[in-house]
Protein backbone atom coordinates (compact mmCIF):
# COMPACT_ATOMS: atom_id res chain seq x y z
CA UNK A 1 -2.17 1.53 8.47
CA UNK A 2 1.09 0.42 8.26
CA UNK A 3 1.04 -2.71 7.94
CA UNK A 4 2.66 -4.88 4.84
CA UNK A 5 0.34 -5.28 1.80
CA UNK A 6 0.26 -7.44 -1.05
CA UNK A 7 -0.37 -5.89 -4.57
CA UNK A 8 0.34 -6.55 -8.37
CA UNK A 9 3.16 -4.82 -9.77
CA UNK A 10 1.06 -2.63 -11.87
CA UNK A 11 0.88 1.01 -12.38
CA UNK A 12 2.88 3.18 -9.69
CA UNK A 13 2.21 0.56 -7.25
CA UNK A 14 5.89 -0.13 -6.75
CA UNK A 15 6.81 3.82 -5.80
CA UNK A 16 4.43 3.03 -2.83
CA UNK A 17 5.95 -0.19 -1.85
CA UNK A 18 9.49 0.80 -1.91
CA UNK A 19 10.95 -1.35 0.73
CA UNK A 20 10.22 -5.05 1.13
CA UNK A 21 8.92 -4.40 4.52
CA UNK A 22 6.53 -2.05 3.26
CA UNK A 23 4.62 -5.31 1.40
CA UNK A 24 5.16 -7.76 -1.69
CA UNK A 25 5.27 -7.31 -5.46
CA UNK A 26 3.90 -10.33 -7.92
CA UNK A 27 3.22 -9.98 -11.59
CA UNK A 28 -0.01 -9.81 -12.30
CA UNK A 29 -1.89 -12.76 -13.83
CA UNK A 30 0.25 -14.83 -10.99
CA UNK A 31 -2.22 -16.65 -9.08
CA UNK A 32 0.24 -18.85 -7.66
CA UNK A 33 3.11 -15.89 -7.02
CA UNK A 34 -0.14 -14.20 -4.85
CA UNK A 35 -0.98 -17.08 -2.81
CA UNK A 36 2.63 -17.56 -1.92
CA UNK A 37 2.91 -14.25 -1.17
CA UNK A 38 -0.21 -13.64 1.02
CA UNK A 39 1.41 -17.07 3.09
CA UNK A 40 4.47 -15.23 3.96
CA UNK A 41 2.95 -12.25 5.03
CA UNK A 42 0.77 -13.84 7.30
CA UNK A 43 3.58 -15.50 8.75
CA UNK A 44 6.23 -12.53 9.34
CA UNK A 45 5.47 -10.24 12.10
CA UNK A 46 4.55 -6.47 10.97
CA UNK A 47 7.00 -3.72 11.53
CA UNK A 48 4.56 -1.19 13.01
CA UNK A 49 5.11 2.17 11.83
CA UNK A 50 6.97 1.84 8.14
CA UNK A 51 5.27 3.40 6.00
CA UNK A 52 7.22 5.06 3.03
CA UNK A 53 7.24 8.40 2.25
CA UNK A 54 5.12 8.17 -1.10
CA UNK A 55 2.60 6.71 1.17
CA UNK A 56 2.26 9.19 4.09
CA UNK A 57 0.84 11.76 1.73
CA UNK A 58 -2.16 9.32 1.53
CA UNK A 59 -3.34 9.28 5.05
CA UNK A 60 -6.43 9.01 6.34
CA UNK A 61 -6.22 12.57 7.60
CA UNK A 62 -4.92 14.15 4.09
CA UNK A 63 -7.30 11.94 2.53
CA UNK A 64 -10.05 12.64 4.45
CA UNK A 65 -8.55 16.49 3.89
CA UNK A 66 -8.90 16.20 -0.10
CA UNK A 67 -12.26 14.78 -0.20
CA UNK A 68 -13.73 17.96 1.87
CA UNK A 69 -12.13 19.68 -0.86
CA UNK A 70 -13.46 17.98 -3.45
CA UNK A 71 -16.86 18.13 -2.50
CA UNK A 72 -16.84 21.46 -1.36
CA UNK A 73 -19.10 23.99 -3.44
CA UNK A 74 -16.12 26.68 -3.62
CA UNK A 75 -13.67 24.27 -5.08
């Protein structure tokens, strides 16, 4: 959608959220580093439209796209 998100920094997580605008990075187990996090957001306007490049191959379209696929009976 675009807008920032707030995630663990866990897995590939942080090749999605490249850019600080994109959304913030806690360690996990960081209840406190979460909360703070999910304040700040809240507070800072969203920059409409930045979505990294990692991201954009996720969608809704090519999502929607590779679950046809998927359930398709010639796949």
């Amino acid at each position: 959608s675009g807008l920032p998100v707030i995630s663990t920094e866990v897995g590939g997580i942080s090749e999605v959220l490249d850019r600080p605008e994109l959304g913030t990075l806690v360690p996990p187990g960081n209840p406190e580093a979460f909360a703070d996090a999910i304040i700040y957001t809240v507070q800072m306007p969203p920059e409409s439209g930045q979505i990294s490049e990692y991201a954009q191959r996720f969608s809704w379209q090519n999502t929607a796209k590779d679950y046809a696929s998927a359930l398709s009976p010639h796949h």
